[in-house]
PDB file of N, CA and C in Angstrom:
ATOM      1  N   UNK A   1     -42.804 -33.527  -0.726  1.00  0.00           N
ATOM      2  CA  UNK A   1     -42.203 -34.046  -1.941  1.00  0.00           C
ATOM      3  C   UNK A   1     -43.028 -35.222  -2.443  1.00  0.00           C
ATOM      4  N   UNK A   2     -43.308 -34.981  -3.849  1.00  0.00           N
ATOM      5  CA  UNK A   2     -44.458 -36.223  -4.471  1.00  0.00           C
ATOM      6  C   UNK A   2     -43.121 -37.254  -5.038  1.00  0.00           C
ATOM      7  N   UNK A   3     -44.183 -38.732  -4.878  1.00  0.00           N
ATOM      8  CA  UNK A   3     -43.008 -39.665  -4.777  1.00  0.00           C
ATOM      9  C   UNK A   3     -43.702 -40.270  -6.417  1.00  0.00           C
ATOM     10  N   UNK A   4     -42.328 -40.340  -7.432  1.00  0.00           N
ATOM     11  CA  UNK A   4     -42.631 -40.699  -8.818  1.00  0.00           C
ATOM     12  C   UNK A   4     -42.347 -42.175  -8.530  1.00  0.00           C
ATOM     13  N   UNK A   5     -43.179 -42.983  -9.408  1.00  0.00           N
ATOM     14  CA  UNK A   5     -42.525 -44.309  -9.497  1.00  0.00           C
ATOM     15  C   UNK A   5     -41.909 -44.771 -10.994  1.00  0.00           C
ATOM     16  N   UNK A   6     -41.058 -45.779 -10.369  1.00  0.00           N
ATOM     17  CA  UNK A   6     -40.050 -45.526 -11.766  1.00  0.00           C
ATOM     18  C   UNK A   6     -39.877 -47.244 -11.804  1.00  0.00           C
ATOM     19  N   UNK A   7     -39.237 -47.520 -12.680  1.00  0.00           N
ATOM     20  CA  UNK A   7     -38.971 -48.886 -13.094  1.00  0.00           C
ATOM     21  C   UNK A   7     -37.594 -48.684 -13.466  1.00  0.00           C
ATOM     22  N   UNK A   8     -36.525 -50.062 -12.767  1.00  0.00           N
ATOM     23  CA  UNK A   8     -35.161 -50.086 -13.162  1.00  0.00           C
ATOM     24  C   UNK A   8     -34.727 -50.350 -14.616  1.00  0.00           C
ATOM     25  N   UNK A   9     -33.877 -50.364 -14.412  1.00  0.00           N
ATOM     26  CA  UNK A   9     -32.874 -50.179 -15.585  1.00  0.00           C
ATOM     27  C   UNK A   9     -33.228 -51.630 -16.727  1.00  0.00           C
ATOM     28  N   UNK A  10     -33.527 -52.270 -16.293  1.00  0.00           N
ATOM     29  CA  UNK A  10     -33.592 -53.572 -16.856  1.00  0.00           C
ATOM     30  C   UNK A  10     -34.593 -53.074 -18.016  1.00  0.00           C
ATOM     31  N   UNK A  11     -35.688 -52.490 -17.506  1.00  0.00           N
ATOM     32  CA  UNK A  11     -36.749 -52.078 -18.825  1.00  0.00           C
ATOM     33  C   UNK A  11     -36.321 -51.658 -19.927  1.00  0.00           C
ATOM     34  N   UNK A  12     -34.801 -51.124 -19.892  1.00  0.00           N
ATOM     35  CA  UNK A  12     -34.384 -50.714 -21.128  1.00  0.00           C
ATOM     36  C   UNK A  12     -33.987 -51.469 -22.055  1.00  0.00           C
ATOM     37  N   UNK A  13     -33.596 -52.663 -21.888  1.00  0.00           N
ATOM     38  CA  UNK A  13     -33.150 -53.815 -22.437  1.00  0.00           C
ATOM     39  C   UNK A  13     -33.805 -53.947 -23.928  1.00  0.00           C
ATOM     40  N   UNK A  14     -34.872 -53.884 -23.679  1.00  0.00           N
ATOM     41  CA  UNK A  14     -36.208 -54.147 -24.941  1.00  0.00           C
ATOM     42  C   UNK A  14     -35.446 -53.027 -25.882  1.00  0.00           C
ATOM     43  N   UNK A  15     -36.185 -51.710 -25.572  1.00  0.00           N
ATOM     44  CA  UNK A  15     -35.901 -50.487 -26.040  1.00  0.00           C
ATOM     45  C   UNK A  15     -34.655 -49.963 -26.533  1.00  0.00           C
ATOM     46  N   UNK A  16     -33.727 -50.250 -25.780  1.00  0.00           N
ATOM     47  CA  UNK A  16     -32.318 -49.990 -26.689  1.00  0.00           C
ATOM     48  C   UNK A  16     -31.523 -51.068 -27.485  1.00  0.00           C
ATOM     49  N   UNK A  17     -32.390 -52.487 -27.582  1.00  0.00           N
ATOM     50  CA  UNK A  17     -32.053 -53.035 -28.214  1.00  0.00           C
ATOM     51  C   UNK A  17     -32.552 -53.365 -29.667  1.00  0.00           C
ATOM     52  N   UNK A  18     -33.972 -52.583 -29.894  1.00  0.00           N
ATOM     53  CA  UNK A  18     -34.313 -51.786 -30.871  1.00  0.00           C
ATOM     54  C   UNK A  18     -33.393 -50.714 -31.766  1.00  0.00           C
ATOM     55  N   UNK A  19     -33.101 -49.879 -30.578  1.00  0.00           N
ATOM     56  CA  UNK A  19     -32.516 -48.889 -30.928  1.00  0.00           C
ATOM     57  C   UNK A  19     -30.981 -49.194 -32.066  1.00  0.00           C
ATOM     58  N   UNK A  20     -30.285 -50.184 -31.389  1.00  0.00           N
ATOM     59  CA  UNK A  20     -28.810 -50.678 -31.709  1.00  0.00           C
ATOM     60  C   UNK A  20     -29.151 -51.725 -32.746  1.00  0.00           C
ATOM     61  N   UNK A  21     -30.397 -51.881 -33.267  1.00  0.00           N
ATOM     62  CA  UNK A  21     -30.289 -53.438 -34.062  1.00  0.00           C
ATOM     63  C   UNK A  21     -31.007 -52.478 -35.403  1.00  0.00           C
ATOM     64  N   UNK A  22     -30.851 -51.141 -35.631  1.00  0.00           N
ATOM     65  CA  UNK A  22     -30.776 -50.432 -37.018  1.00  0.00           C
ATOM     66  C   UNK A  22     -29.681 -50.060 -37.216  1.00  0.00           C
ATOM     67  N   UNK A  23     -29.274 -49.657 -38.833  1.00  0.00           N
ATOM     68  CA  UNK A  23     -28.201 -49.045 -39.681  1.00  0.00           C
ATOM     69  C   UNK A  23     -28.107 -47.789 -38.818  1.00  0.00           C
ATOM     70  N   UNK A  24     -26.629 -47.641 -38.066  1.00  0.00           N
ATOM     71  CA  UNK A  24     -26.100 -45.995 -37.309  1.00  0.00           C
ATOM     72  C   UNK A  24     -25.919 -45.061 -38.541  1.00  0.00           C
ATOM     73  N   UNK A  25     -25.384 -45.673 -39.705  1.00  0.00           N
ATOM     74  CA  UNK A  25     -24.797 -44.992 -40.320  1.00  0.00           C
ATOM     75  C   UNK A  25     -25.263 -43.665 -41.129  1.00  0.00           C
ATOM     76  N   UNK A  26     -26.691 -43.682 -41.136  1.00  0.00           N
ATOM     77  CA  UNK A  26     -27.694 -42.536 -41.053  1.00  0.00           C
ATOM     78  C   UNK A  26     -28.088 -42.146 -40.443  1.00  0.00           C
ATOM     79  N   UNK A  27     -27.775 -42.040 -38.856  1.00  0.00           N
ATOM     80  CA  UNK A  27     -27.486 -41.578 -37.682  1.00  0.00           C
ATOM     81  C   UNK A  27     -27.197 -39.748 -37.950  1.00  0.00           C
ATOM     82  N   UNK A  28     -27.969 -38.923 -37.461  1.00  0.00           N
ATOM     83  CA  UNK A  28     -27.615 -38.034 -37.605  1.00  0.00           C
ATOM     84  C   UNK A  28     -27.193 -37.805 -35.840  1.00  0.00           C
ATOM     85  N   UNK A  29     -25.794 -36.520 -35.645  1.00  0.00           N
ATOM     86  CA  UNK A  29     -25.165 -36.461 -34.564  1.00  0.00           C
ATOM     87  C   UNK A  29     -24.545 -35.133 -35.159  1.00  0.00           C
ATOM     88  N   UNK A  30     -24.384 -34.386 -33.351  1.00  0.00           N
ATOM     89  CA  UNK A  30     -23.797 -33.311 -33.108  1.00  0.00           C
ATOM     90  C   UNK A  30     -22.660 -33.214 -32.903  1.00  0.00           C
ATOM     91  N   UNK A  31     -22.095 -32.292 -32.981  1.00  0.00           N
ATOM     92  CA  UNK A  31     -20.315 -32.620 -32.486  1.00  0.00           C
ATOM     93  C   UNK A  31     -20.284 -31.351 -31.194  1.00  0.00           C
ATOM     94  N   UNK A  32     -19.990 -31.760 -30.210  1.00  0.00           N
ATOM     95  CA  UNK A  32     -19.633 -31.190 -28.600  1.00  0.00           C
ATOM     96  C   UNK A  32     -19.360 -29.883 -28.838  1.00  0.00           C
ATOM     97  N   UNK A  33     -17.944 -29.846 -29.948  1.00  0.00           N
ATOM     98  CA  UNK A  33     -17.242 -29.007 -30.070  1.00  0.00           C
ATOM     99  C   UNK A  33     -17.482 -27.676 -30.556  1.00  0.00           C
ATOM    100  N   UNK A  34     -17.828 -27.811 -32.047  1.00  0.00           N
ATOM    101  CA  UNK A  34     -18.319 -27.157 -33.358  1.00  0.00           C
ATOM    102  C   UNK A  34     -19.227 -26.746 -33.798  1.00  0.00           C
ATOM    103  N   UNK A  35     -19.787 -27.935 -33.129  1.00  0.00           N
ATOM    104  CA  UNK A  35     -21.777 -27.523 -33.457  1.00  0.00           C
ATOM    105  C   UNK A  35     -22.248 -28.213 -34.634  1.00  0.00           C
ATOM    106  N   UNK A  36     -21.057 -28.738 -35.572  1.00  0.00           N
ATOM    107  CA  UNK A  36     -21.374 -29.287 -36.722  1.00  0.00           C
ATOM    108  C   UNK A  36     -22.607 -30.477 -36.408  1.00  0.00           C
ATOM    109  N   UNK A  37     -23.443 -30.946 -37.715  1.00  0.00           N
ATOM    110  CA  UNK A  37     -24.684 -31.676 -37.667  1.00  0.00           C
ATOM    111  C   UNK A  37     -24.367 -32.389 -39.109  1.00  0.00           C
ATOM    112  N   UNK A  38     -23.712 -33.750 -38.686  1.00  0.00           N
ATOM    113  CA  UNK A  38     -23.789 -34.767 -39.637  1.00  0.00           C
ATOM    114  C   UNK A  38     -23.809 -36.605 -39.585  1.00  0.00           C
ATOM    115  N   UNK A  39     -23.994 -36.979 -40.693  1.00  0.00           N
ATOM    116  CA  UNK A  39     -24.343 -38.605 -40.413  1.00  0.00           C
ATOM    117  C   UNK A  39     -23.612 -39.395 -39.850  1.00  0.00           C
ATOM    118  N   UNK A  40     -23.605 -40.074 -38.759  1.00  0.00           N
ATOM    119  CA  UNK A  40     -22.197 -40.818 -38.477  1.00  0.00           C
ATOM    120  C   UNK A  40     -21.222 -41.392 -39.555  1.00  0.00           C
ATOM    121  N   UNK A  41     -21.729 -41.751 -40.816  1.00  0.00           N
ATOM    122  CA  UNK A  41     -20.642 -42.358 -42.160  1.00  0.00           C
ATOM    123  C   UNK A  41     -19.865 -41.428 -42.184  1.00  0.00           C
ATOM    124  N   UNK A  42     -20.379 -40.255 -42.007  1.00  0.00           N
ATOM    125  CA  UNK A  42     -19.263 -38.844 -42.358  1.00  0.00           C
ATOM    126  C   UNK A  42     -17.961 -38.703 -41.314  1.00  0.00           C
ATOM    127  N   UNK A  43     -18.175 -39.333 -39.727  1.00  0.00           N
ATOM    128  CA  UNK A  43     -17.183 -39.105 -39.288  1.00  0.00           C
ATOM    129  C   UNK A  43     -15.727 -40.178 -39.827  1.00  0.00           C
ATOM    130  N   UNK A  44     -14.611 -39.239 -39.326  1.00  0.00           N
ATOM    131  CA  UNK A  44     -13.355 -39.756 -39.398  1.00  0.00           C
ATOM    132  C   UNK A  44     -12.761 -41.151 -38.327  1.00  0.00           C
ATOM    133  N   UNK A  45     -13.105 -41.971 -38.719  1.00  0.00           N
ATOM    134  CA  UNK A  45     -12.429 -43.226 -38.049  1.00  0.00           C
ATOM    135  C   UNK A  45     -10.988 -43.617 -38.317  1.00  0.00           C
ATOM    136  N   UNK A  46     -11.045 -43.993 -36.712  1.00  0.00           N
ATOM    137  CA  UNK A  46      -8.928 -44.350 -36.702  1.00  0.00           C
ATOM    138  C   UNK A  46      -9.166 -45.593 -36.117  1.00  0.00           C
ATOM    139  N   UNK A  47      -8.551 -46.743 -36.489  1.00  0.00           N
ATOM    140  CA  UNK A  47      -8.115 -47.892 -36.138  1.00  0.00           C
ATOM    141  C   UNK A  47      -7.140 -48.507 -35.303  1.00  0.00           C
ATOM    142  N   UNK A  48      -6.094 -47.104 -35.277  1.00  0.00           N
ATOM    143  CA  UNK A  48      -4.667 -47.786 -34.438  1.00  0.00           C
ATOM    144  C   UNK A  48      -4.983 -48.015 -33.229  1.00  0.00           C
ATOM    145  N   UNK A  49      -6.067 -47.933 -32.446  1.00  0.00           N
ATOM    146  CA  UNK A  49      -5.686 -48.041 -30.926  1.00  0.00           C
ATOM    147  C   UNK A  49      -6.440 -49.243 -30.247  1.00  0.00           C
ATOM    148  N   UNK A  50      -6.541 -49.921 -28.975  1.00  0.00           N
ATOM    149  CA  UNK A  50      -7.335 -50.852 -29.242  1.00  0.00           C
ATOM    150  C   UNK A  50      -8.450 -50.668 -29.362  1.00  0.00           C
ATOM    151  N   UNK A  51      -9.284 -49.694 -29.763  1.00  0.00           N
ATOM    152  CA  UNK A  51     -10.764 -49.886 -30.361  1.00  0.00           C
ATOM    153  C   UNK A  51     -10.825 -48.533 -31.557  1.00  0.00           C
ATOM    154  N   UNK A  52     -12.255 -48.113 -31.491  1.00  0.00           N
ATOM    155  CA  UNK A  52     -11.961 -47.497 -32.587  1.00  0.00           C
ATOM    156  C   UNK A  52     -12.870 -45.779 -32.114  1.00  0.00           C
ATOM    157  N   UNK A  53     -11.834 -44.924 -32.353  1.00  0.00           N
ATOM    158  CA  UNK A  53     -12.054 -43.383 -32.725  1.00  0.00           C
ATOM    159  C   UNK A  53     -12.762 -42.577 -33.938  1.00  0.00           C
ATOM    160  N   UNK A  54     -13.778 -42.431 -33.531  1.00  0.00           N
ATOM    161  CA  UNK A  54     -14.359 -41.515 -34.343  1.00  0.00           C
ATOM    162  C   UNK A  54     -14.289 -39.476 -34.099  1.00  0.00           C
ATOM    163  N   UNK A  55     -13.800 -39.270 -34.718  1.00  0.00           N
ATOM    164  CA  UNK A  55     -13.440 -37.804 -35.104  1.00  0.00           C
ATOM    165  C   UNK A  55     -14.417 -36.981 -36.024  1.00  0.00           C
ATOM    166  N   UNK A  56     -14.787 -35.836 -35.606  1.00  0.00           N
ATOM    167  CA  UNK A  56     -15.680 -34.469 -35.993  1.00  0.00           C
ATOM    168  C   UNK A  56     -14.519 -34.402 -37.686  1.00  0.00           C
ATOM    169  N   UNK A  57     -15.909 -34.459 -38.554  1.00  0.00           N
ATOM    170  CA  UNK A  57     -14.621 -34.261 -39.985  1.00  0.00           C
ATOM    171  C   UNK A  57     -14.993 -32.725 -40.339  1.00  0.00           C
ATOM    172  N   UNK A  58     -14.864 -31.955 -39.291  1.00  0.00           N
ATOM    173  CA  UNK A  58     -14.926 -30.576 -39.649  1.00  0.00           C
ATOM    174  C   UNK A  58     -14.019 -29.767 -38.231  1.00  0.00           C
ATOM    175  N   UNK A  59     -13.727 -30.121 -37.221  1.00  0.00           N
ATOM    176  CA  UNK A  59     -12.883 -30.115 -36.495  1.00  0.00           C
ATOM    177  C   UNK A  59     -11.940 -30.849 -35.758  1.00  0.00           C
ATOM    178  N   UNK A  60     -12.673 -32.012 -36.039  1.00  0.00           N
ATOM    179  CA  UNK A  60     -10.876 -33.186 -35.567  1.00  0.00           C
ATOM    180  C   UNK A  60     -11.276 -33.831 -34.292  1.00  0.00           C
ATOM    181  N   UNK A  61     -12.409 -33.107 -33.329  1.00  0.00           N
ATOM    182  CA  UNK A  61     -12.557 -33.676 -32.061  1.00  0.00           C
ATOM    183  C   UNK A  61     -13.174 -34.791 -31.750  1.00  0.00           C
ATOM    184  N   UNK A  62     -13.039 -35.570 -30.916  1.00  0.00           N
ATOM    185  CA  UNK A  62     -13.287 -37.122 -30.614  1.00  0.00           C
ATOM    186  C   UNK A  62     -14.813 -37.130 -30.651  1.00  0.00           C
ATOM    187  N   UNK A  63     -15.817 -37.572 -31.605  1.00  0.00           N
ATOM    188  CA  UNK A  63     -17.230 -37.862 -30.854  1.00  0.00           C
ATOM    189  C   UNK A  63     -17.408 -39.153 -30.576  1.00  0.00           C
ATOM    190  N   UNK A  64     -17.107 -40.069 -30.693  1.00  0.00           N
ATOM    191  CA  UNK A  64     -17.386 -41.715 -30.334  1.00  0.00           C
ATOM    192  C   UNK A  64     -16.152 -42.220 -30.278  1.00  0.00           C
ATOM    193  N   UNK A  65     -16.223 -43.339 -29.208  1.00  0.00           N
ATOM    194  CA  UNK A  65     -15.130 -44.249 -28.674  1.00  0.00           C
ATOM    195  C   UNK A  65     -16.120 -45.191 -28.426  1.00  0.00           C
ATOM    196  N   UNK A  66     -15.196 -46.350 -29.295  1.00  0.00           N
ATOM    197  CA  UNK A  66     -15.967 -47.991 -29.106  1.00  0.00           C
ATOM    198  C   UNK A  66     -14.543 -48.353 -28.650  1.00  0.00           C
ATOM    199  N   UNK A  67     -15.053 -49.570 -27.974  1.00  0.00           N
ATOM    200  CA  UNK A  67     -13.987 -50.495 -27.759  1.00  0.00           C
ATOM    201  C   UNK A  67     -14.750 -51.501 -26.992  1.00  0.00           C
ATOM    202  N   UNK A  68     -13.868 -52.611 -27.827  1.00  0.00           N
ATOM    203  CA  UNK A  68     -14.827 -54.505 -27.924  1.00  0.00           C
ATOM    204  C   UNK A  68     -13.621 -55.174 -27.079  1.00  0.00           C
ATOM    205  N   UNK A  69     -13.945 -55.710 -26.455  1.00  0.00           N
ATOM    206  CA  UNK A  69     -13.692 -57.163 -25.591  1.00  0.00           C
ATOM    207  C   UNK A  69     -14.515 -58.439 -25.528  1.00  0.00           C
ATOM    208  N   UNK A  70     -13.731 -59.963 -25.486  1.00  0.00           N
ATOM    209  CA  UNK A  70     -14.338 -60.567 -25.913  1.00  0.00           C
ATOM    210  C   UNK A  70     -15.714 -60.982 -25.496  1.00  0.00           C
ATOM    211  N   UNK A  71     -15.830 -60.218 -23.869  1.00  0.00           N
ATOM    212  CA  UNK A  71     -17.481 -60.831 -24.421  1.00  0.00           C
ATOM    213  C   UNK A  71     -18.434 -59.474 -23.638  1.00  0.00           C
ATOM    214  N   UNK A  72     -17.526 -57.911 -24.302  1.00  0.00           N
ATOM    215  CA  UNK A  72     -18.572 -56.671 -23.483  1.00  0.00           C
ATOM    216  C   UNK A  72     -17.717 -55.438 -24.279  1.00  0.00           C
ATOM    217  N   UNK A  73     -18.435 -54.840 -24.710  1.00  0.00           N
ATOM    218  CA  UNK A  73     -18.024 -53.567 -25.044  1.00  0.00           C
ATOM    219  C   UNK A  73     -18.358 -52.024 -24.345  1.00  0.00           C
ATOM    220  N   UNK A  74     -17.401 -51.402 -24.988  1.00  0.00           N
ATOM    221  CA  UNK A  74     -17.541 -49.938 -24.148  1.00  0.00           C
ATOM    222  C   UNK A  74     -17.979 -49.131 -25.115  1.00  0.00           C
ATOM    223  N   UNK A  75     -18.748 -48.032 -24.991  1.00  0.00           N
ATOM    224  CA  UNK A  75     -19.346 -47.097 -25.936  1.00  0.00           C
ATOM    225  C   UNK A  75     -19.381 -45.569 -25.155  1.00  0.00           C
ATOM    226  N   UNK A  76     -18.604 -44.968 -26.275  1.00  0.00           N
ATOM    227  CA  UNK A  76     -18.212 -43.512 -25.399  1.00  0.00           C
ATOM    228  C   UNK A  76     -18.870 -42.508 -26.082  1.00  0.00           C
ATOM    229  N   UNK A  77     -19.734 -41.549 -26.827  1.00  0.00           N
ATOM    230  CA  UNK A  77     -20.085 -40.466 -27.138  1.00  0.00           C
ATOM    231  C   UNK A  77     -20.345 -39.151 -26.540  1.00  0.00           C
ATOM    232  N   UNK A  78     -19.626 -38.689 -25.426  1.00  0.00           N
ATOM    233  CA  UNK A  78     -19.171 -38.083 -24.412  1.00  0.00           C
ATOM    234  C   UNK A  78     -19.055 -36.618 -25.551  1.00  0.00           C
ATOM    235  N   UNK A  79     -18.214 -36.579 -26.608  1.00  0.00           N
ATOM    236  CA  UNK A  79     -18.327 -35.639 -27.359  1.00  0.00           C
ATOM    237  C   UNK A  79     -19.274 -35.463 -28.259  1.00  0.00           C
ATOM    238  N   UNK A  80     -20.183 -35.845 -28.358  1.00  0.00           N
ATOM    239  CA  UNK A  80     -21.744 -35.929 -29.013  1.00  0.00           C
ATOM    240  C   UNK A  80     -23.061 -35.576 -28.532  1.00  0.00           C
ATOM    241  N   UNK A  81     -23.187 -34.620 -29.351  1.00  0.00           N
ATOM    242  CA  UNK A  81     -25.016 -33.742 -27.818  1.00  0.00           C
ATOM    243  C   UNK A  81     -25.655 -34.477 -28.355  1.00  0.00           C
ATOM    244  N   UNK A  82     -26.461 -35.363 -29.391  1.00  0.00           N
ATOM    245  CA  UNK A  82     -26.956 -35.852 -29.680  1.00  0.00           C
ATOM    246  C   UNK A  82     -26.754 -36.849 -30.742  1.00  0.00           C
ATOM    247  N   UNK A  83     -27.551 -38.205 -30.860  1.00  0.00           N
ATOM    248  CA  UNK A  83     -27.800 -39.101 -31.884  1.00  0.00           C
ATOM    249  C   UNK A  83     -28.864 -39.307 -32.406  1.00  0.00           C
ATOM    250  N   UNK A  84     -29.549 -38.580 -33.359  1.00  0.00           N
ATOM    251  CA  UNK A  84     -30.893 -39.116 -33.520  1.00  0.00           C
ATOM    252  C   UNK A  84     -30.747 -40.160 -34.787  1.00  0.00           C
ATOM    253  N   UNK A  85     -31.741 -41.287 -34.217  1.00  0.00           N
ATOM    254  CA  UNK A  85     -31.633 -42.453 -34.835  1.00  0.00           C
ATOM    255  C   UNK A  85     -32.899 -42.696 -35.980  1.00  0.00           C
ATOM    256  N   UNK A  86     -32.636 -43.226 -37.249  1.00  0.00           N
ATOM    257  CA  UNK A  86     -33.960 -43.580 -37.645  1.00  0.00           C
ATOM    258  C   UNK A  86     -34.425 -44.428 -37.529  1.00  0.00           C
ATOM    259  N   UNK A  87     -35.951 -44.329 -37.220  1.00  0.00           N
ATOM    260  CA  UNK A  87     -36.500 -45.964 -36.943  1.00  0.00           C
ATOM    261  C   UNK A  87     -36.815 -46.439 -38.210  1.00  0.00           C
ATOM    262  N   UNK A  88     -37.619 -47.587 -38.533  1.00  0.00           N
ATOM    263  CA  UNK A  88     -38.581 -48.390 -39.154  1.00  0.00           C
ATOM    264  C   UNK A  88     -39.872 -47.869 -38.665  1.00  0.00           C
ATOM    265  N   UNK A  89     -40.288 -47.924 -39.539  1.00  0.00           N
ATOM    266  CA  UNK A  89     -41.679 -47.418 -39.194  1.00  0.00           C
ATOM    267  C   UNK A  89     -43.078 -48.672 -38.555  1.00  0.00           C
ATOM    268  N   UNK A  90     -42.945 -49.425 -39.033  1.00  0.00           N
ATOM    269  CA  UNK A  90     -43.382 -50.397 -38.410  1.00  0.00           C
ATOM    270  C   UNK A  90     -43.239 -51.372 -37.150  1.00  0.00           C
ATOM    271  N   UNK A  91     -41.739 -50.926 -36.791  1.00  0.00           N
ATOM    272  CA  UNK A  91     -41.355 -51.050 -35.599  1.00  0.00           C
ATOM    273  C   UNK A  91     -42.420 -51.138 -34.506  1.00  0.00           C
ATOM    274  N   UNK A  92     -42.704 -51.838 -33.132  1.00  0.00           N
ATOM    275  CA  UNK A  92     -43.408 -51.402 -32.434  1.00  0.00           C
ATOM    276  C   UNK A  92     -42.954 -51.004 -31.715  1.00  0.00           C
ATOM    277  N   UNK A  93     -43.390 -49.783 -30.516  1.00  0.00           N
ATOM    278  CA  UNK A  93     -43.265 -48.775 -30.023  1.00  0.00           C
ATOM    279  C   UNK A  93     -43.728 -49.084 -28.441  1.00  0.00           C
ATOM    280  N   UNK A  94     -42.705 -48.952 -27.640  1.00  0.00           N
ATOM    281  CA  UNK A  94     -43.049 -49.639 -25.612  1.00  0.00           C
ATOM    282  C   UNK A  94     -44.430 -48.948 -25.557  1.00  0.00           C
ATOM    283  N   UNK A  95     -44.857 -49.401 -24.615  1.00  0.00           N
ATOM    284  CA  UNK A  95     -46.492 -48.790 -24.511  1.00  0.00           C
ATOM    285  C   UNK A  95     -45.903 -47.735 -23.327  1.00  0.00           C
ATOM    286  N   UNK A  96     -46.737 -46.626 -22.851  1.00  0.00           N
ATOM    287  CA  UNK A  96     -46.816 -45.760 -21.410  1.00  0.00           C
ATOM    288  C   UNK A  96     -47.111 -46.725 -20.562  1.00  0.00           C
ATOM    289  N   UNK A  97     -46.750 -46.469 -19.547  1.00  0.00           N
ATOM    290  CA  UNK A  97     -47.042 -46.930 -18.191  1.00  0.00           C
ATOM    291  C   UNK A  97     -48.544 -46.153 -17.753  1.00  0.00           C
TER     292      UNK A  97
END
């Protein structure tokens, strides 16, 4: 067995904080359920609970669960095969190892 080397979790820090510091709302995303393919603005948000539900607006099913506390949040897309995000183009980009 060939041994890969890898770097912890911490490296992501940089990289997904790129990721989270653009507009979601042109976020294109899958729905688990349906198969549907649309922008996150399009889903159905509910407010009543303590955080907030986002719903497939072509079948009703849950794709995102946020929920904020005062100093850490939870992020659920469990019903979502994908998020593809747009970058900036000028953005810079982690180098390869």
């Amino acid at each position: 067995m060939t041994e890969m080397s890898y770097l912890d979790g911490n490296m992501l820090d940089g990289p997904l904080r790129e990721l989270f510091a653009v507009d979601l709302s042109t976020a294109m995303g899958r729905c688990e359920n349906c198969g549907m393919v649309g922008s996150m603005a399009s889903l159905h948000v509910f407010s009543h609970a303590p955080g907030l539900i986002a719903r497939c607006p072509s079948c009703e099913e849950v794709m995102l669960r946020l929920v904020r506390g005062p100093d850490q949040a939870w992020l659920d897309l469990r019903g979502t095969t994908f998020l593809q995000v747009p970058m900036p183009m000028e953005q810079a980009h982690p180098s390869p190892l």
